[in-house]
Protein backbone atom coordinates (compact mmCIF):
# COMPACT_ATOMS: atom_id res chain seq x y z
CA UNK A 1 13.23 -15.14 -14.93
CA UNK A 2 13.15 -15.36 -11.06
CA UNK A 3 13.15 -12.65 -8.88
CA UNK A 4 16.64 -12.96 -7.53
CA UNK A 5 17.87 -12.00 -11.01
CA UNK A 6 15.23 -9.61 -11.82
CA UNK A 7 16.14 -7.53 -8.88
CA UNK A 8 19.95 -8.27 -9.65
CA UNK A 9 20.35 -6.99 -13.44
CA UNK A 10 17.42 -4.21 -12.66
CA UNK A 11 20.15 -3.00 -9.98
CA UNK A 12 23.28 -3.52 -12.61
CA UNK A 13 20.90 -1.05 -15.19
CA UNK A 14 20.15 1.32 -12.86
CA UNK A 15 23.52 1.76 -12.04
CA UNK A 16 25.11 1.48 -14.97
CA UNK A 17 23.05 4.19 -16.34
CA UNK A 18 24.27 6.68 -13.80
CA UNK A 19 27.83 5.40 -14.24
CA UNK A 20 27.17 6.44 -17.84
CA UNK A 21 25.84 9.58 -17.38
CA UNK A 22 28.46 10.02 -15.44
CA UNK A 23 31.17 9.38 -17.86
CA UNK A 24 29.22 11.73 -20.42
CA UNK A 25 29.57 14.68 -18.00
CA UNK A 26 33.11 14.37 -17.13
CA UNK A 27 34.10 14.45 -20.18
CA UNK A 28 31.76 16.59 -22.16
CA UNK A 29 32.59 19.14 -19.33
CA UNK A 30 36.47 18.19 -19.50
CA UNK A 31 36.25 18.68 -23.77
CA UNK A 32 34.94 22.38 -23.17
CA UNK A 33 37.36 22.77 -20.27
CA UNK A 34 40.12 21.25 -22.82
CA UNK A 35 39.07 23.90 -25.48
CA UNK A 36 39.23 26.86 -23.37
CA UNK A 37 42.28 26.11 -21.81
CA UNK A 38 44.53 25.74 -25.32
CA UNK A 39 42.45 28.98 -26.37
CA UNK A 40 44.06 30.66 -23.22
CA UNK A 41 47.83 29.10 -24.38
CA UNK A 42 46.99 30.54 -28.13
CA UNK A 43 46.04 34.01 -26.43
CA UNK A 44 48.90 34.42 -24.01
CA UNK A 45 51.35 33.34 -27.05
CA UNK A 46 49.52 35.54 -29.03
CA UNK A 47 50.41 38.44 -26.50
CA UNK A 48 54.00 37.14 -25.88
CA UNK A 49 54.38 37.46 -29.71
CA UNK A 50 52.92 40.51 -30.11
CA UNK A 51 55.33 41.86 -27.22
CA UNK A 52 58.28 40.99 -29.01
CA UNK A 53 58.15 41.59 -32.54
CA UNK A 54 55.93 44.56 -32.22
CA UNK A 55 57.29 46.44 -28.77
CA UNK A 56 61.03 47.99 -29.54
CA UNK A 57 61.51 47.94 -26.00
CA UNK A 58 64.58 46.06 -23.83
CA UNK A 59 61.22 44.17 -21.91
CA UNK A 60 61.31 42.75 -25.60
CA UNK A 61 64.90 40.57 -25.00
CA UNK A 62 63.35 39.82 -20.81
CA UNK A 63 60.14 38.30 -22.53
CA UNK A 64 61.59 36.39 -25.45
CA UNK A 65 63.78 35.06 -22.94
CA UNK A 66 60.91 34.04 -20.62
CA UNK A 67 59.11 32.84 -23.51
CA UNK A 68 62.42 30.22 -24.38
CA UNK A 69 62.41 29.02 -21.41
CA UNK A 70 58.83 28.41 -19.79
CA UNK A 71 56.79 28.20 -22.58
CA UNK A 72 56.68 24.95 -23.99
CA UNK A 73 56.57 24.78 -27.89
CA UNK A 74 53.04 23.60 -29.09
CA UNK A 75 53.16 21.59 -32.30
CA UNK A 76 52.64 23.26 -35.40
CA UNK A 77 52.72 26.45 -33.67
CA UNK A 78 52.37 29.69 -36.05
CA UNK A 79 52.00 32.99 -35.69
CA UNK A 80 50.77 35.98 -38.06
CA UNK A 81 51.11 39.76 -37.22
CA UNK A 82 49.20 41.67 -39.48
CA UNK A 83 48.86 45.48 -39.46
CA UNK A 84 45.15 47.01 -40.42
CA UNK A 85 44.56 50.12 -42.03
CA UNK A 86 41.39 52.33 -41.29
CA UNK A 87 39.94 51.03 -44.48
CA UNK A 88 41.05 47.37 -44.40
CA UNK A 89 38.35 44.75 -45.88
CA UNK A 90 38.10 41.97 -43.40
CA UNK A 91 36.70 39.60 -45.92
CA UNK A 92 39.51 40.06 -48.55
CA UNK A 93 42.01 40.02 -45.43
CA UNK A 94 41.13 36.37 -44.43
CA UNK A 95 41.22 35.40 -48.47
CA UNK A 96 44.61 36.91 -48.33
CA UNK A 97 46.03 34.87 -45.44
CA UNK A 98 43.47 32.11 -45.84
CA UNK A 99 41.84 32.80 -42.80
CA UNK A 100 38.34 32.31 -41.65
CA UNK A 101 36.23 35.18 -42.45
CA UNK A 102 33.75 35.29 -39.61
CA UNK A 103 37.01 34.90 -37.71
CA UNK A 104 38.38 37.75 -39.05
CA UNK A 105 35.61 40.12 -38.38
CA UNK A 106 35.26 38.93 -34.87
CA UNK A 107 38.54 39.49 -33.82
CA UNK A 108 38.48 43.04 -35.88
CA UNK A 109 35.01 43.76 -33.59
CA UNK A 110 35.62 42.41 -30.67
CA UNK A 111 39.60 42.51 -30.18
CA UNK A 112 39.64 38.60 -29.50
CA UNK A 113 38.23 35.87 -31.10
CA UNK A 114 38.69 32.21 -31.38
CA UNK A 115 38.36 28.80 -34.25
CA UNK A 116 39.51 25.85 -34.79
CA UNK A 117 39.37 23.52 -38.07
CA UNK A 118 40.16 19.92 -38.81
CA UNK A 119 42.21 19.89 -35.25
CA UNK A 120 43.77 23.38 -35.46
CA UNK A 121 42.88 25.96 -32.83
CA UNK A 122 43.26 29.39 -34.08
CA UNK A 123 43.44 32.53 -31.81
CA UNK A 124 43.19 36.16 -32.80
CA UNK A 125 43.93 39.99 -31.01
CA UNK A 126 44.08 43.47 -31.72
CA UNK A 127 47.22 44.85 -30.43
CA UNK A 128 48.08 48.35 -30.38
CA UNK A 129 52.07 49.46 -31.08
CA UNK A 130 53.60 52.48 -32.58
CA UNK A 131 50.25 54.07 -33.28
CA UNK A 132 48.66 51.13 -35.07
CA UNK A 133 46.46 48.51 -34.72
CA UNK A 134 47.84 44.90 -35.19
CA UNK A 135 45.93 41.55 -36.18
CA UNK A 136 47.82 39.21 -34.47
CA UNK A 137 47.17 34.99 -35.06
CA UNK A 138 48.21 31.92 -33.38
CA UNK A 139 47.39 29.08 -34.38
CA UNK A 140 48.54 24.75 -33.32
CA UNK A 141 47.62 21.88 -33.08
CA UNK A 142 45.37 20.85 -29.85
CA UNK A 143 47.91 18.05 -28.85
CA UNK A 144 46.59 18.05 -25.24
CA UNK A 145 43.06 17.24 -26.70
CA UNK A 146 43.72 14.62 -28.67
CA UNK A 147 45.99 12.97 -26.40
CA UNK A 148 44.54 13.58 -22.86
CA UNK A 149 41.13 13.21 -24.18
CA UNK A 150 41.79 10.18 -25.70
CA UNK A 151 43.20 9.09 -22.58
CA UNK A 152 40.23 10.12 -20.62
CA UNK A 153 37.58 8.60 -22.42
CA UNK A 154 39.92 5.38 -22.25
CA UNK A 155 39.87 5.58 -18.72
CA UNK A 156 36.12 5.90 -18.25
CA UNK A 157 35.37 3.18 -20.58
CA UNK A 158 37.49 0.39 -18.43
CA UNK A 159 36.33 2.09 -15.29
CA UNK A 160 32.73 1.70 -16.38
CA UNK A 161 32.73 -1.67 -17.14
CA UNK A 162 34.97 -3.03 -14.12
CA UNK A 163 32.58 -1.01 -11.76
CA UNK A 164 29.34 -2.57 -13.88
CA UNK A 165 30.90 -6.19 -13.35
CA UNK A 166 31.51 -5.19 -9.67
CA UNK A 167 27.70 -4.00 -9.45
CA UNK A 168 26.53 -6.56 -11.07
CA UNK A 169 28.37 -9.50 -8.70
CA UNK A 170 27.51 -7.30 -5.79
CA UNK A 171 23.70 -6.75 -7.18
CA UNK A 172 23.43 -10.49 -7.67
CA UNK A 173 24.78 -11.21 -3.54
CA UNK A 174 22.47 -8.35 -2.06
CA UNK A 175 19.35 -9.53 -4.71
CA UNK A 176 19.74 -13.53 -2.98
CA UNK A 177 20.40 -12.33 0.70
CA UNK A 178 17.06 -10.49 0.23
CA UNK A 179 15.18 -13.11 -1.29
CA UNK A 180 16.04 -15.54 0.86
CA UNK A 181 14.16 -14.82 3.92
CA UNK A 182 10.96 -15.32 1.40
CA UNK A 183 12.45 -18.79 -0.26
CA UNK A 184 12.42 -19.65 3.16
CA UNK A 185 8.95 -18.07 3.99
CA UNK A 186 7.39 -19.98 0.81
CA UNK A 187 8.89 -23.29 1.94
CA UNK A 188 7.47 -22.97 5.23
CA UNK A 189 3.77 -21.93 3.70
CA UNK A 190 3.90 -25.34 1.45
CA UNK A 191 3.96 -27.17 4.64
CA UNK A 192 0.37 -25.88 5.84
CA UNK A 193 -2.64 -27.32 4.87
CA UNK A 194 -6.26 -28.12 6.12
CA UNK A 195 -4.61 -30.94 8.21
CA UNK A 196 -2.28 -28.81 10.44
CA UNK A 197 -3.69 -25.46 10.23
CA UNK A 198 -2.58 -24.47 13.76
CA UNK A 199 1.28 -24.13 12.54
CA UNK A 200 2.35 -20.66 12.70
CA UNK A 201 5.48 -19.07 11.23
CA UNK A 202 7.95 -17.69 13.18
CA UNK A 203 7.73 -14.21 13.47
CA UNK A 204 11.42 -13.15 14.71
CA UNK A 205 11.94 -9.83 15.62
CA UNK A 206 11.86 -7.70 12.08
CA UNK A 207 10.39 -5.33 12.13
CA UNK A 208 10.37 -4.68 8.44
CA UNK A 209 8.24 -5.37 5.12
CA UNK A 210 8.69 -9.02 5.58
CA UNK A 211 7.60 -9.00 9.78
CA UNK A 212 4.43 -7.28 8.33
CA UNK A 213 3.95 -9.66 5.71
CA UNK A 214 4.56 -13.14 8.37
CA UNK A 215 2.23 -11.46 11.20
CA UNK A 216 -0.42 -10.90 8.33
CA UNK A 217 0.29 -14.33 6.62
CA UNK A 218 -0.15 -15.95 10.61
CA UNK A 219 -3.48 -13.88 11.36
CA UNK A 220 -5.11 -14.85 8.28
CA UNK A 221 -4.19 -18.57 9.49
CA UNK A 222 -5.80 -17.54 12.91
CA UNK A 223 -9.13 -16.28 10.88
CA UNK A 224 -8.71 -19.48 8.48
CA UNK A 225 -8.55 -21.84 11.59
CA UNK A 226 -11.21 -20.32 12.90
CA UNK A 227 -13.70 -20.58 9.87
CA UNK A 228 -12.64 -24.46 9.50
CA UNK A 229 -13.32 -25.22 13.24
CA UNK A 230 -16.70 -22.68 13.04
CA UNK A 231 -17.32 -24.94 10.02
CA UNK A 232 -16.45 -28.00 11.57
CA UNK A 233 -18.55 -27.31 14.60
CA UNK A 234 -21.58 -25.80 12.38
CA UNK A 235 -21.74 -29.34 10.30
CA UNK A 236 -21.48 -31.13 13.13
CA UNK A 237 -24.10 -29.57 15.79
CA UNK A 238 -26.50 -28.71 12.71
CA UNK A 239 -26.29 -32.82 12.04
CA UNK A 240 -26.99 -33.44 15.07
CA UNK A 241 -30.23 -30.51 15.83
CA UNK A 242 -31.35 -31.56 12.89
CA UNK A 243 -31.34 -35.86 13.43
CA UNK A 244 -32.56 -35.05 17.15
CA UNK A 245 -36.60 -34.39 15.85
CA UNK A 246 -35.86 -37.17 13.05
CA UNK A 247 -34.88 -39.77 15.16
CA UNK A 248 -38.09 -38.99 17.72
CA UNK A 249 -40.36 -38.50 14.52
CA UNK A 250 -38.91 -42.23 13.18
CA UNK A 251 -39.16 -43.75 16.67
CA UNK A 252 -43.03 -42.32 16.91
CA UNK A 253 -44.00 -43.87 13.55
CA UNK A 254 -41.94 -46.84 13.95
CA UNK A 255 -43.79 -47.57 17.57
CA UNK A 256 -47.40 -46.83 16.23
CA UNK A 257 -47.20 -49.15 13.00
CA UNK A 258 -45.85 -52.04 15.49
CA UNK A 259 -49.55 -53.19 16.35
CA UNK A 260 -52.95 -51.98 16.10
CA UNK A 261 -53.49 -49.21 19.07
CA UNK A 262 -56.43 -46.81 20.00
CA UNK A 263 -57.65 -43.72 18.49
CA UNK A 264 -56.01 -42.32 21.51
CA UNK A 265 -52.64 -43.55 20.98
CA UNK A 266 -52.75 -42.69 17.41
CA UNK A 267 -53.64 -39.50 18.62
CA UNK A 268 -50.52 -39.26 20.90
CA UNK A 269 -48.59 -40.40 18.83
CA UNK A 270 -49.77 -37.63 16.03
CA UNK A 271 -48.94 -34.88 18.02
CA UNK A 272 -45.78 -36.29 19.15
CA UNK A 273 -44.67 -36.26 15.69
CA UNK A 274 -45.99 -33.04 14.72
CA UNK A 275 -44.22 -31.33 17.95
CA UNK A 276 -41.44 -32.65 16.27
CA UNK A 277 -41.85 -31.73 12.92
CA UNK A 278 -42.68 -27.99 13.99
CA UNK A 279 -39.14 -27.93 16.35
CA UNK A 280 -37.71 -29.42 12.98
CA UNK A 281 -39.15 -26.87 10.83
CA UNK A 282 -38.09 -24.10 13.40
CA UNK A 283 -34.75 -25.31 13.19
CA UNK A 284 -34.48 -25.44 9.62
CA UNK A 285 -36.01 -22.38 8.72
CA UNK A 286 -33.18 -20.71 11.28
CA UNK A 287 -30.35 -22.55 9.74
CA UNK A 288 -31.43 -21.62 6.23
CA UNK A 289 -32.22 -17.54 7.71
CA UNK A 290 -28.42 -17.96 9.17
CA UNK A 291 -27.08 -19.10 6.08
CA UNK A 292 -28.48 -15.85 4.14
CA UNK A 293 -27.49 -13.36 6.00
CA UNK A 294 -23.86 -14.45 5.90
CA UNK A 295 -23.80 -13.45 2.93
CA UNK A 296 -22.55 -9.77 1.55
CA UNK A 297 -26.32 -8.19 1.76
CA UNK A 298 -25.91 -7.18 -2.22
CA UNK A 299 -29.49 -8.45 -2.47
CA UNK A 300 -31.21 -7.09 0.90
CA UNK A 301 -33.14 -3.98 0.36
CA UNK A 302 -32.26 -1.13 2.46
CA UNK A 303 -34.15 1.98 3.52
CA UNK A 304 -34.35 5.03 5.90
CA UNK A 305 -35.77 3.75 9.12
CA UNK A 306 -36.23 5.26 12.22
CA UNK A 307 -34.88 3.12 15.01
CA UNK A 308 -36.65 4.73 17.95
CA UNK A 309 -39.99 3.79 15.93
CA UNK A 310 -38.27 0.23 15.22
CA UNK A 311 -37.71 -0.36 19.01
CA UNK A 312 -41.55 0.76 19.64
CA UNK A 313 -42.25 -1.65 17.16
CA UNK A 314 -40.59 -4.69 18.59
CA UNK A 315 -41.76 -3.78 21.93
CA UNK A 316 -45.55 -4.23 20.95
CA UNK A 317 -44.52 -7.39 19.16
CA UNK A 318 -43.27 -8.62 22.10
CA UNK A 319 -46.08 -7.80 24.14
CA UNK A 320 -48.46 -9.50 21.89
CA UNK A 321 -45.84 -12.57 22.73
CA UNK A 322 -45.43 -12.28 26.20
CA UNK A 323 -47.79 -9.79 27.91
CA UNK A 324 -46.15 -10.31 31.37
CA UNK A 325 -42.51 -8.78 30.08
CA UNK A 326 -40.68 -5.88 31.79
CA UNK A 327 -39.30 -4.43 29.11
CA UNK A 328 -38.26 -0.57 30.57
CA UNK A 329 -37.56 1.79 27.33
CA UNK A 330 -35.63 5.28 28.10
CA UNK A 331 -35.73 7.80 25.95
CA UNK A 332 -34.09 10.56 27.94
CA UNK A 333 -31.36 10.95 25.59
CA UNK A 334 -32.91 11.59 22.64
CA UNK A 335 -31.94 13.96 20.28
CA UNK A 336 -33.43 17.29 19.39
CA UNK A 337 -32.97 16.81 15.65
CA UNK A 338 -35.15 13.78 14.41
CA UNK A 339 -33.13 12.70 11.05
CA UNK A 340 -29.90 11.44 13.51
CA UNK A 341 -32.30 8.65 14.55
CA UNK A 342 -32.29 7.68 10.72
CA UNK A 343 -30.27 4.71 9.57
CA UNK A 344 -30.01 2.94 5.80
CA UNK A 345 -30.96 -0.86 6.69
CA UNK A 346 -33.90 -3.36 6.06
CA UNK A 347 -36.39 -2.73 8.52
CA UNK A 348 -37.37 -6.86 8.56
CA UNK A 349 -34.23 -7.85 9.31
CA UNK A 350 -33.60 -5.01 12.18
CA UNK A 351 -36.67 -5.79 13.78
CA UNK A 352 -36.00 -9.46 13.95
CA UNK A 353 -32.30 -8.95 15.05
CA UNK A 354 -33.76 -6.67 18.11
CA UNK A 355 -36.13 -9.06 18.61
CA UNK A 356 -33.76 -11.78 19.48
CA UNK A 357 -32.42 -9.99 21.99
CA UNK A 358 -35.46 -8.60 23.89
CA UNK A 359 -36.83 -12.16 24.02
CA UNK A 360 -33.11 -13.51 25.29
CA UNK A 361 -33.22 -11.21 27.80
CA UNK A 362 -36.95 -12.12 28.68
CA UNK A 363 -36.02 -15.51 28.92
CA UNK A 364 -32.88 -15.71 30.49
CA UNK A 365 -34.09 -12.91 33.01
CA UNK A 366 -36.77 -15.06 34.51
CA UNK A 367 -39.41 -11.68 34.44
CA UNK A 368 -36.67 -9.42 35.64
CA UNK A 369 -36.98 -5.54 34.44
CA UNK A 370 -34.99 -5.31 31.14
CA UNK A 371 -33.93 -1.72 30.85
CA UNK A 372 -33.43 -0.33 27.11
CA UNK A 373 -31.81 2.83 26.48
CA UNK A 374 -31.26 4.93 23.03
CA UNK A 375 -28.12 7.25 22.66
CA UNK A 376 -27.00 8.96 19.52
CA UNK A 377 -23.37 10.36 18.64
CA UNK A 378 -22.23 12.31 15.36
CA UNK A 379 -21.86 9.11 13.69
CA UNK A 380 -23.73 6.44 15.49
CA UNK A 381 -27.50 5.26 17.11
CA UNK A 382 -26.35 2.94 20.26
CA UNK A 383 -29.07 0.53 21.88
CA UNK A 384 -28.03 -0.71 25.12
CA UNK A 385 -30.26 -3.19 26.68
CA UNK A 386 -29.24 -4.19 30.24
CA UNK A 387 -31.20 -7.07 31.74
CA UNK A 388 -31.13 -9.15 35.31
CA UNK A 389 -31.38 -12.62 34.29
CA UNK A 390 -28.82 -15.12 34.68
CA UNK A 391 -25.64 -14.22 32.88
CA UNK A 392 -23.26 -15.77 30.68
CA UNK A 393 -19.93 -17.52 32.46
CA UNK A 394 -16.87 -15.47 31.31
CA UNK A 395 -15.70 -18.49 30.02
CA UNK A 396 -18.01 -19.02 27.54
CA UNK A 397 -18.10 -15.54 26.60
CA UNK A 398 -16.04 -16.52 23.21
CA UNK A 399 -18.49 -19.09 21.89
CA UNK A 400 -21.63 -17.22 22.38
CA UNK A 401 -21.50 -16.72 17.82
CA UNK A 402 -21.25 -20.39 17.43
CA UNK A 403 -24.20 -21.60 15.70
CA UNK A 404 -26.19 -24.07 18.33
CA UNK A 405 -23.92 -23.11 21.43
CA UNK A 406 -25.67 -22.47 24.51
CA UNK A 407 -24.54 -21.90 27.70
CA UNK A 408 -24.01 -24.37 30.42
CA UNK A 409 -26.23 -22.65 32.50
CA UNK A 410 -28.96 -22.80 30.32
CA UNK A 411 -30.43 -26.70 30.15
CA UNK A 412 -33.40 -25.05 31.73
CA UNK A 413 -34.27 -22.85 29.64
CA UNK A 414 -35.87 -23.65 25.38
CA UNK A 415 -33.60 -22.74 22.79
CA UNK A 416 -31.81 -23.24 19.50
CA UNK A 417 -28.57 -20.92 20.20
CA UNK A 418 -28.94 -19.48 16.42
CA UNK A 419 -30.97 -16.62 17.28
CA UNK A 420 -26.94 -14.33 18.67
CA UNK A 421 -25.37 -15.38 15.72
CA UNK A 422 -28.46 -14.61 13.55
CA UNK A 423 -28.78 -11.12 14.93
CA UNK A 424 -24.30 -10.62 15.00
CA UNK A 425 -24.97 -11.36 11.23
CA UNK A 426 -27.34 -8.71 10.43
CA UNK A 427 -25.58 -6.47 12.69
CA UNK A 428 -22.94 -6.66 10.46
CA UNK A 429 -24.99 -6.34 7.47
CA UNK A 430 -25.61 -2.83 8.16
CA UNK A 431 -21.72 -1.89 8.79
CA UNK A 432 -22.70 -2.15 12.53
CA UNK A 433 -21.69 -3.54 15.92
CA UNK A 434 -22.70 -5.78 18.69
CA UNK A 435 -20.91 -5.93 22.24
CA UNK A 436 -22.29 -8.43 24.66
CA UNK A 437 -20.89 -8.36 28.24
CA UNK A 438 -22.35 -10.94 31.19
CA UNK A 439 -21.55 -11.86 34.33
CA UNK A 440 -23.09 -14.92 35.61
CA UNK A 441 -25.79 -14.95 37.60
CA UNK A 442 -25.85 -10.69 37.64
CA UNK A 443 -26.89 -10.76 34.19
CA UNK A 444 -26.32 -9.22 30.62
CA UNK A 445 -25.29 -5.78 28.80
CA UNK A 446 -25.74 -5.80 25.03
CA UNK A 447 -24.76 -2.69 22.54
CA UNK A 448 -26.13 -2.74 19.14
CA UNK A 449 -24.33 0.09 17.13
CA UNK A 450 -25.19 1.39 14.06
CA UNK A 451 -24.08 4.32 11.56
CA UNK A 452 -26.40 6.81 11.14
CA UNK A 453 -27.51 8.30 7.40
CA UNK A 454 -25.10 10.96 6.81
C-alpha cells in the first residue's frame, strides 16, 4: 500500500472514530434527556390529575380546563388515584393494581418515584387532600422516544457516513498534495549518481520538514562529492608518489645491466637505488599509517596521559633530530590542579601527531623561534604552536588535508604532504580538534584541542 493511501484511510479512521463517538454521545445523552423529560410530562399530569379529582375546589373546573386545552393527550395515557391507610402493605398494594413493587415503596418513601416496562413510563406521587394521603399513577406510552429517537439515530447514521465519504475524498486530495513534493524529491534523487554528483536539489524557500530534509539530502551530496574527489585525488597522487621511486629504481637497474661498468658505478648505482627504495618505503609506510587511522580507533588503545609530559617528550625527540631547533615552550598558564592536564588517548599516536607539527614548523620556519604554549579550560587542553617560517597562501588553505598536497611555495623544501592529514586524523581519533591559520610569508598558527578526562 503506498503512502498516499496509507496517510489517506489512516485520516478517514481517525475521523470516523470521533464522528462515532460523537454520534454515541448525542444520543446516549439525548436518550437520558428523552427519559427525564416524559418523566416530567407523567409528573405534571400526575399533579394536574390529582388537582382535579382530589381538590373540591372551583381552581378544579380553571385546571381541567387548562388541562383540555394545552396539554396534549399522550397515548395510552392512564391514571390511578389510590388512597393509603396508615397501615397499607405496599407489596400487596402493587399486586392489587399490578404495579411494580419496588415502585410502590419508592414512591410511598420518597413521595415520587419513576419506571418504565416494555415501553411504558410509569410515574408516581403522594398527594395530600382532605386529610389523606393519595398514591397517585400515570402512566403512557413514550411516543416521543420511540419516534424522535428513532429519528435521531437515523439522522446520525446518514450524517456519519456522508461526512466519512467527504473525509475520506478530502483525506485522499490533502494525503497526494503532501506527497507530492517527495514523488518529486525521489525523482530528482534517481537522477544523481557517481557521474554527476555536483547536481543539487532545489531548495525553495520551505521552511518546513521537507526544506530540512532537501538541505540535509544536498549537504550529504557536498560531503559525498567531497570523499569521491578526496578519493579521486588520493588514487591518483598516491599512483603517482608511489611510481616516482619505481620508475628511478627501474631506470638505475635498467642502466647498470646495459654493459659491464666499474665497481664504482655499480656502487652509484647501488645507492641510487637504495635512496630510492628508502623514499619508497617512507612513503608507503605513511600511506599505510594514513590509511589506519581513518579508521573509527575501536582497536587503538587509549590511556591517561599527561600532555605537558607528552610535549616534553617530543621536544627531546626533536632535539635528538635536529639539535639546532628553536622550539620556545611556555608554561605560564598552567594549571594549579595536575589531573586537568590528563587526557584518554594513545600516547604513540599523540606523540607522533605533535611531532609532525614541531618538525613542519622547523622546516618551513627556516630556524625561526617556534613558540609553544599550553592552556587548559573546564573541558579542554589547547596547544598552540605559533612559528615564523613561510606561511601557507590563503588560497591553499582548503587543501592543506589532501593526502600528498603541498604548497606552492614549498618546491624547496623535502616532503611527502601526509604528515597534516596524518596528524588531522588522529586528532580526530581522540574527539579532538585542529585549527591551522597561515599567512604567507608571516608564517603559521596551529591549535590542537583536546577533551580532558572528566
Amino acid at each position: 500500500m503506498k503512502t498516499r493511501t496509507k496517510i489517506a484511510w489512516m485520516l478517514a479512521s481517525v475521523f470516523f472514530g470521533l464522528i462515532l463517538l460523537f454520534s454515541v454521545f448525542v444520543y446516549v445523552f439525548n436518550s437520558q434527556y428523552a427519559f427525564s423529560d416524559f418523566y416530567k410530562r407523567l409528573e405534571i399530569r400526575s399533579f394536574t390529575t390529582a388537582k382535579i379529582d382530589l381538590d373540591h375546589q372551583s381552581s378544579a373546573d380553571l385546571i381541567r380546563e387548562f388541562k383540555g386545552e394545552y396539554l396534549e393527550p399522550l397515548n395510552e395515557e392512564k391514571h390511578l388515584i389510590i388512597p393509603l391507610e396508615s397501615n397499607t402493605n405496599p407489596t400487596q398494594l402493587a399486586i392489587d393494581y399490578q404495579l411494580n413493587p419496588v415502585f410502590v415503596k419508592d414512591v410511598i418513601n420518597h413521595g415520587l418515584g419513576n419506571f418504565s416496562k416494555n415501553k411504558v413510563f410509569y410515574n408516581g406521587i403522594i398527594y395530600q387532600a382532605d386529610g389523606r394521603d393519595y398514591l397517585v399513577v400515570t402512566s403512557a406510552v413514550n411516543y416521543y422516544y420511540d419516534h424522535h429517537m428513532a429519528y435521531l439515530r437515523n439522522l446520525l447514521i446518514i450524517a456519519g457516513v456522508i461526512i466519512t465519504l467527504f473525509v475520506v475524498l478530502i483525506s485522499y486530495w490533502l494525503s497526494k498534495r503532501l506527497i507530492n513534493p517527495i514523488k518529486v524529491l525521489t525523482e530528482k534523487v534517481n537522477k544523481i549518481g557517481t557521474e554527476n554528483l555536483h547536481i543539487r536539489i532545489e531548495e525553495g524557500q520551505n521552511d518546513d520538514e521537507l526544506g530540512d530534509l532537501v538541505r540535509t539530502f544536498n549537504n550529504m551530496l557536498d560531503r559525498l562529492e567531497t570523499s569521491f574527489e578526496t578519493q579521486n585525488n588520493f588514487i591518483s597522487n598516491a599512483s603517482h608518489e608511489l611510481k616516482t621511486p619505481l620508475t628511478s629504481i627501474i631506470g638505475e637497474a635498467d642502466v647498470a645491466l646495459t654493459r659491464d661498468r666499474s665497481k664504482e658505478e655499480y656502487v652509484e648505482a647501488i645507492q641510487n637505488i637504495l635512496f630510492e627504495a628508502e623514499k619508497l618505503d617512507k612513503k608507503t609506510k605513511a600511506l599505510l599509517y594514513l590509511a589506519q587511522t581513518g579508521f573509527n580507533g575501536k582497536s587503538i588503545n587509549y590511556e591517561k596521559v599527561r600532555i605537558d609530559q607528552l610535549i616534553f617528550d617530543v621536544h627531546q625527540t626533536i632535539n635528538r633530530i635536529h639539535p639546532d631547533n628553536k622550539i620556545i615552550i611556555d608554561f605560564s598558564a598552567l594549571p594549579d590542579n595536575p589531573e586537568q592536564l590528563r587526557i584518554s588517548g594513545n600516547e604513540q599516536l599523540l606523540h607522533l601527531a605533535l611531532s609532525n607539527i614541531l618538525l613542519n614548523s622547523y622546516k618551513y620556519s627556516q630556524n625561526k623561534p617556534i613558540r609553544v604554549s599550553l592552556n587548559v579550560s573546564e573541558s579542554q587542553v589547547i596547544i598552540a604552536i605559533k612559528d615564523e617560517g613561510i606561511g601557507i597562501p590563503t588560497d591553499e588553505l582548503q587543501f592543506i588535508y589532501d593526502p600528498f598536497f603541498r604548497a606552492s611555495n614549498t618546491t624547496n623544501f623535502e616532503g611527502f604532504g601526509i604528515g597534516l592529514p596524518l596528524t588531522r586524523n588522529i586528532i580526530k581519533l581522540h574527539n579532538g580538534e585542529l585549527v591551522v591559520s597561515s599567512s604567507e610569508q608571516k608564517g603559521t598558527d596551529v591549535l590542537i584541542k583536546l577533551p580532558v578526562v572528566e
